[in-house]
N, C-alpha and C. Protein backbone atom coordinates (compact mmCIF):
# COMPACT_ATOMS: atom_id res chain seq x y z
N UNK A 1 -0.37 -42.21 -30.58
CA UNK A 1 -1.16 -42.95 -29.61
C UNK A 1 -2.05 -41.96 -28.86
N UNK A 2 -3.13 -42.39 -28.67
CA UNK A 2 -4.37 -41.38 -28.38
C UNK A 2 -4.85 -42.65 -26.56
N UNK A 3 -4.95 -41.15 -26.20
CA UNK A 3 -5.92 -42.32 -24.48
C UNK A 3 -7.06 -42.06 -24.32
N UNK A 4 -7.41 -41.98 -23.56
CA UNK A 4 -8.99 -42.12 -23.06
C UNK A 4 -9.58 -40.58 -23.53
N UNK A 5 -9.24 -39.86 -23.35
CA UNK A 5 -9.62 -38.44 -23.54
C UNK A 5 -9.57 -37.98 -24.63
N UNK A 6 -8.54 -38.86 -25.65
CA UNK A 6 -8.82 -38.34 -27.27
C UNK A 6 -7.54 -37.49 -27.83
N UNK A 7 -6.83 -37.23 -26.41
CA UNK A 7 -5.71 -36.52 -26.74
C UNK A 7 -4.45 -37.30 -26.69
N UNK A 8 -3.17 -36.93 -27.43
CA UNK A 8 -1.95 -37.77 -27.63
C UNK A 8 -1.56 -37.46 -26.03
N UNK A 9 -0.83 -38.55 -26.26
CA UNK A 9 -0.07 -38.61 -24.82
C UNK A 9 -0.30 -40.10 -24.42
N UNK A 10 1.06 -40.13 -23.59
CA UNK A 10 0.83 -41.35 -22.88
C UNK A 10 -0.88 -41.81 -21.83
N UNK A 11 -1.39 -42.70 -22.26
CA UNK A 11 -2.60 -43.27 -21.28
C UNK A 11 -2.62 -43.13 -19.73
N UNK A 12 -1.30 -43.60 -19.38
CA UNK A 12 -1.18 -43.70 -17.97
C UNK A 12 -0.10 -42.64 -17.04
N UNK A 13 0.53 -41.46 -17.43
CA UNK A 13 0.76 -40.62 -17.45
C UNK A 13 -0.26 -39.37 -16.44
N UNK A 14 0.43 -38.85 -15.70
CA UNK A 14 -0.81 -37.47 -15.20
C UNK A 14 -0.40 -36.66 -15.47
N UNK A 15 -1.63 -35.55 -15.57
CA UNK A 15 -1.70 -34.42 -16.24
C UNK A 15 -0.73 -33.54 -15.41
N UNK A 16 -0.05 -32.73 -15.95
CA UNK A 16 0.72 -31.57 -15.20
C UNK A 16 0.16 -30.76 -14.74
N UNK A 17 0.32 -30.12 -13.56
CA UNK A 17 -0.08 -28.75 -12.97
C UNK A 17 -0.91 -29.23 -11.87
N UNK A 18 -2.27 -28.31 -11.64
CA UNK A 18 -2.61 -28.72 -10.32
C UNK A 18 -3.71 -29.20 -10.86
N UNK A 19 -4.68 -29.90 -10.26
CA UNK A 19 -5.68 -30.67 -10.03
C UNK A 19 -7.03 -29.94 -10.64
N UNK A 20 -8.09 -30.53 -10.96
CA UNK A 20 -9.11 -29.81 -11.31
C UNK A 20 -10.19 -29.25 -10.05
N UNK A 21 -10.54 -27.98 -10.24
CA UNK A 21 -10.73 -27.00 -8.82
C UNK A 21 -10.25 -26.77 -7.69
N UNK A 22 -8.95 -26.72 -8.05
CA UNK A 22 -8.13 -26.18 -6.96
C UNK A 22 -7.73 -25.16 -7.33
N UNK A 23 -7.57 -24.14 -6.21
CA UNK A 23 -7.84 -22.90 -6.70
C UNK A 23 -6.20 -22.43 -6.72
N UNK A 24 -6.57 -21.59 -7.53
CA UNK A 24 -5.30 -20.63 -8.42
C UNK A 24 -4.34 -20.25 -7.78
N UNK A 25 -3.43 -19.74 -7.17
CA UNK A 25 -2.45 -18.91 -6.48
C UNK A 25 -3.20 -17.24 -6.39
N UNK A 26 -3.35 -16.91 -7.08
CA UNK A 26 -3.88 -15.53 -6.73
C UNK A 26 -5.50 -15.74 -6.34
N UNK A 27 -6.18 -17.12 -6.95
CA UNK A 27 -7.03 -17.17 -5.79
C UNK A 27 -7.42 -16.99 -3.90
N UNK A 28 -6.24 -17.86 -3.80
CA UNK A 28 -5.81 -17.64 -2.55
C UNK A 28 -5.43 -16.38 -1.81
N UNK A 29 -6.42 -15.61 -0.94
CA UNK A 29 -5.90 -14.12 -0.43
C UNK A 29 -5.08 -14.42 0.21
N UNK A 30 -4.74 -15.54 1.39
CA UNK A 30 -3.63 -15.45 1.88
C UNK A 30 -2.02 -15.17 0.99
N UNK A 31 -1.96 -16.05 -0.07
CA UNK A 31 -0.89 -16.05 -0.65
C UNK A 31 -0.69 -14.76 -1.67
N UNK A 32 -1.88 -14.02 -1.78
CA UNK A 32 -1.60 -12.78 -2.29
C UNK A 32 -0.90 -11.55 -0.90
N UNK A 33 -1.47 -11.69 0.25
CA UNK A 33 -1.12 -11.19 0.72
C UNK A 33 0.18 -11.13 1.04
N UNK A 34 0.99 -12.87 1.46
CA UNK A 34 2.10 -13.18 1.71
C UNK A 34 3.20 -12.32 0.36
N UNK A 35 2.57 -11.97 -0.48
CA UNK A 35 3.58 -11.77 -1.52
C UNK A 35 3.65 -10.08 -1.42
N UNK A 36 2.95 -9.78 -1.22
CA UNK A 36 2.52 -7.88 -1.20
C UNK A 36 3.22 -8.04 0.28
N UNK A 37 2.88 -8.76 1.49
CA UNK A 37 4.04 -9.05 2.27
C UNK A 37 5.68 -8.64 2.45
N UNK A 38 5.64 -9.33 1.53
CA UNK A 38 7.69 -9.90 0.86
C UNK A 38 8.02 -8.27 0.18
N UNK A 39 7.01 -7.74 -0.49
CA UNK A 39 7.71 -6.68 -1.14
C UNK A 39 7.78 -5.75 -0.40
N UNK A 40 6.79 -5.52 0.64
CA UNK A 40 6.75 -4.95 1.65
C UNK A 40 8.11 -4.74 2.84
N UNK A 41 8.43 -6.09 2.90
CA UNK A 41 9.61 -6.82 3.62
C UNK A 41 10.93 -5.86 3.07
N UNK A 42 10.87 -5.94 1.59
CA UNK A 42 12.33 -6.03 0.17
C UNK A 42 12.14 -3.79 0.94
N UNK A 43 11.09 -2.95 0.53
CA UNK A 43 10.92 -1.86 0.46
C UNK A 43 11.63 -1.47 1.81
N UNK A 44 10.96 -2.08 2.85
CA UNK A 44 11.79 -1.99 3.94
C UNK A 44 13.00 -1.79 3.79
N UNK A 45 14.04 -2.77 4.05
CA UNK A 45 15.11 -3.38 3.94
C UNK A 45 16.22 -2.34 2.86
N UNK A 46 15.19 -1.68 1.71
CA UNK A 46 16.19 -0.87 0.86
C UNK A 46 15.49 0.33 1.32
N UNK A 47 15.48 0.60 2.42
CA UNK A 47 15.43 2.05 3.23
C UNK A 47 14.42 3.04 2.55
N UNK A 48 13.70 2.45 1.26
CA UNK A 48 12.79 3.45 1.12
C UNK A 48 12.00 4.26 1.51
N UNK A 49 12.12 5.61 1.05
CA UNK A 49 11.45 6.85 1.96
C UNK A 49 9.98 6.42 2.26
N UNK A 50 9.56 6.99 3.40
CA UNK A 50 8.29 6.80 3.92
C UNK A 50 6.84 7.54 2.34
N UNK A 51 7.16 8.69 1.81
CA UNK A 51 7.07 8.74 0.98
C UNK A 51 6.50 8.08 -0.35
N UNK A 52 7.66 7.83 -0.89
CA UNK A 52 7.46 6.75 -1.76
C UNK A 52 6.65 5.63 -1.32
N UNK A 53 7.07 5.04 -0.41
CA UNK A 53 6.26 3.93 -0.07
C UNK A 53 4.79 4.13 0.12
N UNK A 54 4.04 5.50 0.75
CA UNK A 54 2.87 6.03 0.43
C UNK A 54 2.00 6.37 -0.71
N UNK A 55 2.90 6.69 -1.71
CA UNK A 55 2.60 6.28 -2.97
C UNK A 55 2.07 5.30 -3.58
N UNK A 56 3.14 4.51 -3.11
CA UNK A 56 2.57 2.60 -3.83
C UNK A 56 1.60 2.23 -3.28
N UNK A 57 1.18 2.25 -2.08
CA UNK A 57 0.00 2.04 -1.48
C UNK A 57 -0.54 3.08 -0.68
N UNK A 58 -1.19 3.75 -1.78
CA UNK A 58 -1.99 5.04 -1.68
C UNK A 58 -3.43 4.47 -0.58
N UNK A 59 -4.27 3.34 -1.00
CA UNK A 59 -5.09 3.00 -0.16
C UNK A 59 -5.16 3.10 1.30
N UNK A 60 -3.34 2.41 1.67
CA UNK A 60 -3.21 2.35 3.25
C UNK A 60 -3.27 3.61 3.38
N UNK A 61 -2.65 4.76 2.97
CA UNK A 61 -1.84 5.89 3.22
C UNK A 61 -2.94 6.92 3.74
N UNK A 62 -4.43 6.62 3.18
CA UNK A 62 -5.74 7.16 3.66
C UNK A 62 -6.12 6.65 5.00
N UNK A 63 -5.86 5.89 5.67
CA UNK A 63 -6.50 4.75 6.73
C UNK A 63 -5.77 5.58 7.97
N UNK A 64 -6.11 6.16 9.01
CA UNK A 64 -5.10 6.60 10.45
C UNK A 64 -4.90 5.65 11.04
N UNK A 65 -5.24 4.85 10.88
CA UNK A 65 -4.77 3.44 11.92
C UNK A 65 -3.80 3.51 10.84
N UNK A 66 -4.22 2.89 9.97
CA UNK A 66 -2.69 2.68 8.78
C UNK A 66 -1.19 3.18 8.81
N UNK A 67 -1.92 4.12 8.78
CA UNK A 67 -0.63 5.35 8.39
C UNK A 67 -0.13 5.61 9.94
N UNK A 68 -0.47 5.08 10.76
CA UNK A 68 0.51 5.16 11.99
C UNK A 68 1.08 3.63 11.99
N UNK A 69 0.54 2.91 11.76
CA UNK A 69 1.58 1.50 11.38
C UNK A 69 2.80 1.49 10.60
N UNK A 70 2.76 2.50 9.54
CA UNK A 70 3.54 3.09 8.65
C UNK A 70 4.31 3.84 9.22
N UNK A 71 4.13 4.99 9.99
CA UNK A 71 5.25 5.93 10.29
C UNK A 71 6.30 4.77 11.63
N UNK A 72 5.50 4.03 12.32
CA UNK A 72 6.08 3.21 13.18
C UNK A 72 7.27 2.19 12.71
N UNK A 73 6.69 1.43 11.86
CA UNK A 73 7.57 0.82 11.10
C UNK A 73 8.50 1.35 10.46
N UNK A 74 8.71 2.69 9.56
CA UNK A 74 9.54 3.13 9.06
C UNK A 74 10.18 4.07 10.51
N UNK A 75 10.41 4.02 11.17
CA UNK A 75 10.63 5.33 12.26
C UNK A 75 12.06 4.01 12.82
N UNK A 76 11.38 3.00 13.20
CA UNK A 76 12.11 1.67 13.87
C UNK A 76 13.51 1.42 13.02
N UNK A 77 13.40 1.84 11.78
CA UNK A 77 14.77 1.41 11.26
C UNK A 77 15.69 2.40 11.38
N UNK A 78 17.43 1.94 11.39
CA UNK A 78 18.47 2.51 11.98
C UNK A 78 18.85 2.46 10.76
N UNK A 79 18.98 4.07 10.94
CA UNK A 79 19.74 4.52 9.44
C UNK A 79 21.27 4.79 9.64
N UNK A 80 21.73 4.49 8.66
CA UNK A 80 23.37 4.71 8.55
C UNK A 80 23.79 3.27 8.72
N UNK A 81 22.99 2.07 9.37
CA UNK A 81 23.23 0.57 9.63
C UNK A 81 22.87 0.06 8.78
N UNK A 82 23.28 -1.03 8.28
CA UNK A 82 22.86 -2.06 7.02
C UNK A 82 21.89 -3.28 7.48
N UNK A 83 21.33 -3.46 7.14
CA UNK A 83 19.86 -4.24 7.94
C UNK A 83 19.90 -5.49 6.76
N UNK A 84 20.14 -6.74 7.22
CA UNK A 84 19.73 -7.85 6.49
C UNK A 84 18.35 -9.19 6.91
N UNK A 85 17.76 -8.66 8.22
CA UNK A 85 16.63 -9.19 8.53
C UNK A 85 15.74 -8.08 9.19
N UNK A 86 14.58 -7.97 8.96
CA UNK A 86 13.41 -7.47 9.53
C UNK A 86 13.21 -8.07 10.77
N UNK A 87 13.06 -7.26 11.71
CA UNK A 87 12.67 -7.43 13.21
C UNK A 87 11.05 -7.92 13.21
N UNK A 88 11.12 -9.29 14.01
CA UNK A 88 9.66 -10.00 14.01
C UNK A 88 8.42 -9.28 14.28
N UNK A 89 8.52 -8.32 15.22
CA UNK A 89 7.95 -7.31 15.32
C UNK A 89 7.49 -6.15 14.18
N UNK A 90 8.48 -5.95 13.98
CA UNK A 90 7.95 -5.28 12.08
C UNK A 90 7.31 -6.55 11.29
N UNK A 91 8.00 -7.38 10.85
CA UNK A 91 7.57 -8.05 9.90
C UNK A 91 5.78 -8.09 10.26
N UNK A 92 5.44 -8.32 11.47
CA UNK A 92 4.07 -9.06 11.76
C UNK A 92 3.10 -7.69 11.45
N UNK A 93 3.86 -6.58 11.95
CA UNK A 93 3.51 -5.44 11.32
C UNK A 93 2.81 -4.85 9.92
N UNK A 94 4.12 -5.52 9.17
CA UNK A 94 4.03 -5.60 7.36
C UNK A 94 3.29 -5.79 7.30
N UNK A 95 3.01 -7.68 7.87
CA UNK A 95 1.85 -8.22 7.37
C UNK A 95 0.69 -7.83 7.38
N UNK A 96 0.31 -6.84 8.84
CA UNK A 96 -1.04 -6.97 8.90
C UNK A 96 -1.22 -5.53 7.91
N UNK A 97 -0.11 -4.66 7.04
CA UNK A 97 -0.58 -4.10 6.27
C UNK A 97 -0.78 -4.54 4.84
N UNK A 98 -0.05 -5.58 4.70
CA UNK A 98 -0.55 -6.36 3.35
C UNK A 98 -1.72 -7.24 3.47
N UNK A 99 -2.33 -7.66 4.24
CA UNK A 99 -3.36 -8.06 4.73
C UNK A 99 -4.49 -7.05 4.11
N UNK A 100 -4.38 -6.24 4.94
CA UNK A 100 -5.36 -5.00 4.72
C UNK A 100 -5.21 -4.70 3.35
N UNK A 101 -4.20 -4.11 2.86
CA UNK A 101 -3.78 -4.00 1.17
C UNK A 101 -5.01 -4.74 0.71
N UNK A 102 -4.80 -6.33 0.67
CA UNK A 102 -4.82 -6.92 -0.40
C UNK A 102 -6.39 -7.14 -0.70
N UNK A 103 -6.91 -6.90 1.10
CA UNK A 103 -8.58 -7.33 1.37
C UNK A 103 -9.33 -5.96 0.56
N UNK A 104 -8.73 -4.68 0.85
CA UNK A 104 -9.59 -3.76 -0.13
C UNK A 104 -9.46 -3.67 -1.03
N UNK A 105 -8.04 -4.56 -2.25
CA UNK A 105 -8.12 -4.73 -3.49
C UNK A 105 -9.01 -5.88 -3.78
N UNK A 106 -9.24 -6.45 -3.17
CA UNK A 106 -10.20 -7.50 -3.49
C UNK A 106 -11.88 -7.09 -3.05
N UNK A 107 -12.30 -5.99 -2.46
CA UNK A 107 -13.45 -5.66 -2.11
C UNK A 107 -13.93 -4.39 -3.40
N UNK A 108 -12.67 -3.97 -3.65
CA UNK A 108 -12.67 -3.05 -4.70
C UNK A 108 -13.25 -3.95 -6.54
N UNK A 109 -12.13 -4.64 -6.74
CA UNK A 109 -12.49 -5.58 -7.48
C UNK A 109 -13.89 -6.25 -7.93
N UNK A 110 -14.56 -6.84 -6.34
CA UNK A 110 -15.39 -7.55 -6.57
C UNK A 110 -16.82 -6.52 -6.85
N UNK A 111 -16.71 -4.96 -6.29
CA UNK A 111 -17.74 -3.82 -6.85
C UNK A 111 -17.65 -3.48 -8.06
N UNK A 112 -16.19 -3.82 -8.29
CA UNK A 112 -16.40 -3.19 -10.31
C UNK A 112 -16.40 -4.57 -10.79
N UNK A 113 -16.93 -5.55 -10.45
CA UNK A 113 -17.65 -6.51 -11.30
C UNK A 113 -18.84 -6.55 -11.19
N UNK A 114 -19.66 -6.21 -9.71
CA UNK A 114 -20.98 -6.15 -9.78
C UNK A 114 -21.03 -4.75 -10.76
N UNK A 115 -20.41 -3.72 -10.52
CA UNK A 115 -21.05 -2.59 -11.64
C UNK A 115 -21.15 -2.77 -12.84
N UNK A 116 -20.04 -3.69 -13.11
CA UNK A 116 -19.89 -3.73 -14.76
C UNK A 116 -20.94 -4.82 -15.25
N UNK A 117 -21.72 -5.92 -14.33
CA UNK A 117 -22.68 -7.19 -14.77
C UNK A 117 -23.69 -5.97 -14.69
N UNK A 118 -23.93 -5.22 -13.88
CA UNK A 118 -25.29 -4.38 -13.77
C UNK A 118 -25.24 -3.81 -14.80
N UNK A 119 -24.08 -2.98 -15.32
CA UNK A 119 -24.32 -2.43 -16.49
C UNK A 119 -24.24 -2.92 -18.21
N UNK A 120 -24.41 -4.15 -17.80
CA UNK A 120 -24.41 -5.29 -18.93
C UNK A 120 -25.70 -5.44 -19.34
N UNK A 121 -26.60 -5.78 -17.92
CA UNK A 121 -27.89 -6.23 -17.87
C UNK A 121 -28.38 -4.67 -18.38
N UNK A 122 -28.30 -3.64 -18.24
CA UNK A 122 -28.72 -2.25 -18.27
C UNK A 122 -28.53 -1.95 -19.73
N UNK A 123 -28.05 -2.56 -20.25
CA UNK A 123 -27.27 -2.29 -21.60
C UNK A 123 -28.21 -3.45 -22.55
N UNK A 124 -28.46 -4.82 -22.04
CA UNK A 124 -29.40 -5.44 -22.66
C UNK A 124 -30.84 -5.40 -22.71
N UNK A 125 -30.94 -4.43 -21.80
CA UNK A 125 -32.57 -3.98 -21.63
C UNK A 125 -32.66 -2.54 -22.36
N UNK A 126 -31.88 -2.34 -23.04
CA UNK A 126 -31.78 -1.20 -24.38
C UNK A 126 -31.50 -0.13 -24.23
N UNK A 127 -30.96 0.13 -22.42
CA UNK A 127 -30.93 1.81 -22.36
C UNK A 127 -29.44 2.51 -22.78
N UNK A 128 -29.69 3.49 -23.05
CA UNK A 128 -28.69 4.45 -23.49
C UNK A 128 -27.45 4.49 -22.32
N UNK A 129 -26.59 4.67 -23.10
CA UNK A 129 -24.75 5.07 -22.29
C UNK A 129 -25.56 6.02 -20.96
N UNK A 130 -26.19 7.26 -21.61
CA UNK A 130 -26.33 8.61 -20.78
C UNK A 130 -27.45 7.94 -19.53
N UNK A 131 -28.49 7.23 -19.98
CA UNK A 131 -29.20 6.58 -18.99
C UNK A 131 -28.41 5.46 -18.09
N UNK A 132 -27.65 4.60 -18.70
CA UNK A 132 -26.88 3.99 -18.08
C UNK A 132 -26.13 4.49 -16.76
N UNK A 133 -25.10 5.37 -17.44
CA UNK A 133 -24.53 6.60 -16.70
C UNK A 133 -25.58 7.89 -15.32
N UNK A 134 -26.45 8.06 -15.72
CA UNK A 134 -27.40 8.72 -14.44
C UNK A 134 -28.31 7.21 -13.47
N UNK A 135 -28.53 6.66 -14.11
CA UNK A 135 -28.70 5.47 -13.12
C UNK A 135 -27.48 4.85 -12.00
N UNK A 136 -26.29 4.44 -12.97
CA UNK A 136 -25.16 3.95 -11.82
C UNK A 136 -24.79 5.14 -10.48
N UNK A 137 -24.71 7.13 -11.11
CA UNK A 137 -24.53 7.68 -10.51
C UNK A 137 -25.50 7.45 -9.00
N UNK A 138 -26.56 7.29 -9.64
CA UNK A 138 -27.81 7.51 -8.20
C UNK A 138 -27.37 6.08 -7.09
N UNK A 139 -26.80 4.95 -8.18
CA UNK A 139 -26.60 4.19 -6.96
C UNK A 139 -25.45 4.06 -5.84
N UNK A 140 -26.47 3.35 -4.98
CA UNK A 140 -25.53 3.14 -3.62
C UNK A 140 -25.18 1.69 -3.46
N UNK A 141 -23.91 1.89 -3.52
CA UNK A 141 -23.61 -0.21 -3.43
C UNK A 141 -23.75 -0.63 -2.31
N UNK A 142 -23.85 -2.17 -2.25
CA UNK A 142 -24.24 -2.25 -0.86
C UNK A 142 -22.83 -2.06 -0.49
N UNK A 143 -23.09 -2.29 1.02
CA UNK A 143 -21.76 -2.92 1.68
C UNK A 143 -21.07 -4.12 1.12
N UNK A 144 -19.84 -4.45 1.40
CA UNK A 144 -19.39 -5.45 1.11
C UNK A 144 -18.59 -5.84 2.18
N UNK A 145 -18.32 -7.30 2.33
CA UNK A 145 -17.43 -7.80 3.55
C UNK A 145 -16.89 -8.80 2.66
N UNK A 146 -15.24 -8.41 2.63
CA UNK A 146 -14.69 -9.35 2.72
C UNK A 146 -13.58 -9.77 4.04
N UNK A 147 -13.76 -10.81 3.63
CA UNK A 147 -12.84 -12.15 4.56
C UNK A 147 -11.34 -11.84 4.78
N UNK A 148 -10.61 -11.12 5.76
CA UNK A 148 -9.16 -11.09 5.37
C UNK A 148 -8.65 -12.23 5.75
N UNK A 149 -7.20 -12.62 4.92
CA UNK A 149 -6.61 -14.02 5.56
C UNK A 149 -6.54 -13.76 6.77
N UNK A 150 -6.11 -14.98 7.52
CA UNK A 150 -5.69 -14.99 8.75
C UNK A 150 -4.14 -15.05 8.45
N UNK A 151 -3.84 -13.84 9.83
CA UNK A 151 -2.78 -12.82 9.89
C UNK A 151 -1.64 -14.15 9.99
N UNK A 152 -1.42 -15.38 10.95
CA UNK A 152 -0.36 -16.66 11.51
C UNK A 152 -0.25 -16.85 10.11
N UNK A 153 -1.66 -17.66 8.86
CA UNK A 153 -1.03 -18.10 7.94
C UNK A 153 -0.11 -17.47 6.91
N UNK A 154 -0.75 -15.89 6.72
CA UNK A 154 0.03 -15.26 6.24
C UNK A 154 1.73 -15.28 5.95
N UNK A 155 1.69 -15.08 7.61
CA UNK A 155 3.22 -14.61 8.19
C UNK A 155 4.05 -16.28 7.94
N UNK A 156 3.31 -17.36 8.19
CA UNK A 156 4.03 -18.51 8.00
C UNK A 156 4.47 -18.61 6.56
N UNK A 157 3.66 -17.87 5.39
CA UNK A 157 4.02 -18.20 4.05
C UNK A 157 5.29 -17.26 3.97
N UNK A 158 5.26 -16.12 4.49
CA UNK A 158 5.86 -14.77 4.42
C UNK A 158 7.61 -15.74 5.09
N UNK A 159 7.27 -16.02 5.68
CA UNK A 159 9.06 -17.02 6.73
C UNK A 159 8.82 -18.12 5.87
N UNK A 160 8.76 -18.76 5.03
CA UNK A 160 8.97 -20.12 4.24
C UNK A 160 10.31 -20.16 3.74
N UNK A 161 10.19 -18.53 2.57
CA UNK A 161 11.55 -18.68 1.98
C UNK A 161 11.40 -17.68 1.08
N UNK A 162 13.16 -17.00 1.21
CA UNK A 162 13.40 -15.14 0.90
C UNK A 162 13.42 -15.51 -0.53
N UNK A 163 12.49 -14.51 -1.47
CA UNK A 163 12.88 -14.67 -2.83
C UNK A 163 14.26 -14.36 -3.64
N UNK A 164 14.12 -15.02 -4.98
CA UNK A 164 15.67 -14.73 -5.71
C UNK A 164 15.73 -13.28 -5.30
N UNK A 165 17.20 -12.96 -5.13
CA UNK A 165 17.49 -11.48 -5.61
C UNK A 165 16.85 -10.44 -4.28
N UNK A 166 16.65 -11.21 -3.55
CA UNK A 166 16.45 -10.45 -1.65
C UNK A 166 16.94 -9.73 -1.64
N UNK A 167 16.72 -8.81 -0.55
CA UNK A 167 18.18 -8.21 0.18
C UNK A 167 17.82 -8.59 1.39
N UNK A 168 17.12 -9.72 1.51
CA UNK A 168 16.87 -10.48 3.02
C UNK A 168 18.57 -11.32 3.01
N UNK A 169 19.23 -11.87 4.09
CA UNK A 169 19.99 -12.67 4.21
C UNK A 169 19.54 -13.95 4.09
N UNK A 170 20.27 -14.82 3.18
CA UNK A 170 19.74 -16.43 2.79
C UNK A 170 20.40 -16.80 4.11
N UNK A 171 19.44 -18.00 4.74
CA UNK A 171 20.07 -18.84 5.86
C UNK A 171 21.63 -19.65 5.29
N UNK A 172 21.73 -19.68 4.45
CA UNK A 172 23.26 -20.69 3.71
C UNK A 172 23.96 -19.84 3.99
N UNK A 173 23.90 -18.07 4.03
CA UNK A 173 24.66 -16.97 3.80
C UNK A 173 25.22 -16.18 4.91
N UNK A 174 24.20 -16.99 6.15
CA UNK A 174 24.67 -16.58 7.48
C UNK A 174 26.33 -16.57 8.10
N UNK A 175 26.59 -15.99 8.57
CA UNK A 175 28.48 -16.39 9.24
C UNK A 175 28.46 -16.38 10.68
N UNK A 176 28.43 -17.74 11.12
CA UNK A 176 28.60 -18.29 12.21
C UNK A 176 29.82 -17.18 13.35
N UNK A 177 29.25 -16.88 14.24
CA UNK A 177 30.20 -15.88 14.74
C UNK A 177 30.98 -16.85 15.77
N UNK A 178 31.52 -17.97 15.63
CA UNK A 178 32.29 -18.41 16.90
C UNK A 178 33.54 -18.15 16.05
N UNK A 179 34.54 -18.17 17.50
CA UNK A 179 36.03 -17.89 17.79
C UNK A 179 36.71 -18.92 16.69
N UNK A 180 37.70 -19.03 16.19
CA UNK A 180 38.66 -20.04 15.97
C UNK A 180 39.27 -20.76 16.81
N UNK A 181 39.46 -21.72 17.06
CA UNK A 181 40.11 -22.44 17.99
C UNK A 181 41.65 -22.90 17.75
């Protein structure tokens, strides 16, 4: 049985998934951020060296505003104690470094697509790799601005709910500290 569109399937049936132009999950910067967020959150939480964590996000690790958000946040945790929630204060912290993260991977991104269409068009107008190559050198890109999410929605996706395999504490997992009676 064939429907309106030509394809099998039930007629009256809807299509699975999301809707036509609605945008993607990694479309969404907020929800990229919320997730670079969470790992942010997880890195915390398993006491990783300040270090390492400079590593993974080499970008922040250049920034002095940054990198004092960084030593702050990692400085705040009590070592030798076992930590199963991030202090609201850090967390909002995190965020506004996954925020930042995610806005210069996406400003980064969107220059090596203008370079690479320029050097498409540069490439169809017949010039050579080496001409190609001394032309891109001479240029100057423009500026670019992007949009960072806003920091509330972020943090609201970031508190929704701890992924599988946390080392956040699940709310079900909490232990009620009253007395026995």
């Amino acid at each position: 049985m064939r429907n309106r569109s030509g394809r099998r399937g039930s007629p009256t049936r809807a299509r699975a998934g999301r809707p036509f132009g609605a945008p993607s999950w990694s479309g969404n910067l907020a929800n990229v951020a919320a997730h670079h967020a969470k790992v942010l959150l997880e890195l915390w939480l398993a006491e990783v060296p300040v270090l390492e964590f400079q590593v993974l996000f080499r970008q922040l690790a250049l920034s002095p505003e940054h990198q004092a958000i960084i030593e702050e946040c990692w400085r705040a945790r009590d070592r030798g104690r076992r930590r199963h929630t991030v202090p609201p204060k850090i967390k909002r912290k995190l965020c506004q470094l996954a925020i930042a993260h995610v806005t210069e991977l996406r400003r980064q991104t969107i220059l090596h697509q203008c370079n690479q269409k320029i050097e498409r068009d540069l490439q169809r107008q017949g010039y050579s790799d080496g001409q190609i190559a001394a032309i891109m050198s001479r240029r100057v890109p423009d500026p670019l601005h992007v949009e960072p999410p806003d920091s509330e929605k972020v943090l609201e996706i970031v508190n929704r709910r701890a992924p599988p395999g946390t080392l956040r504490r699940q709310a079900k997992d909490r232990v009620s500290h009253t007395l026995p009676t």
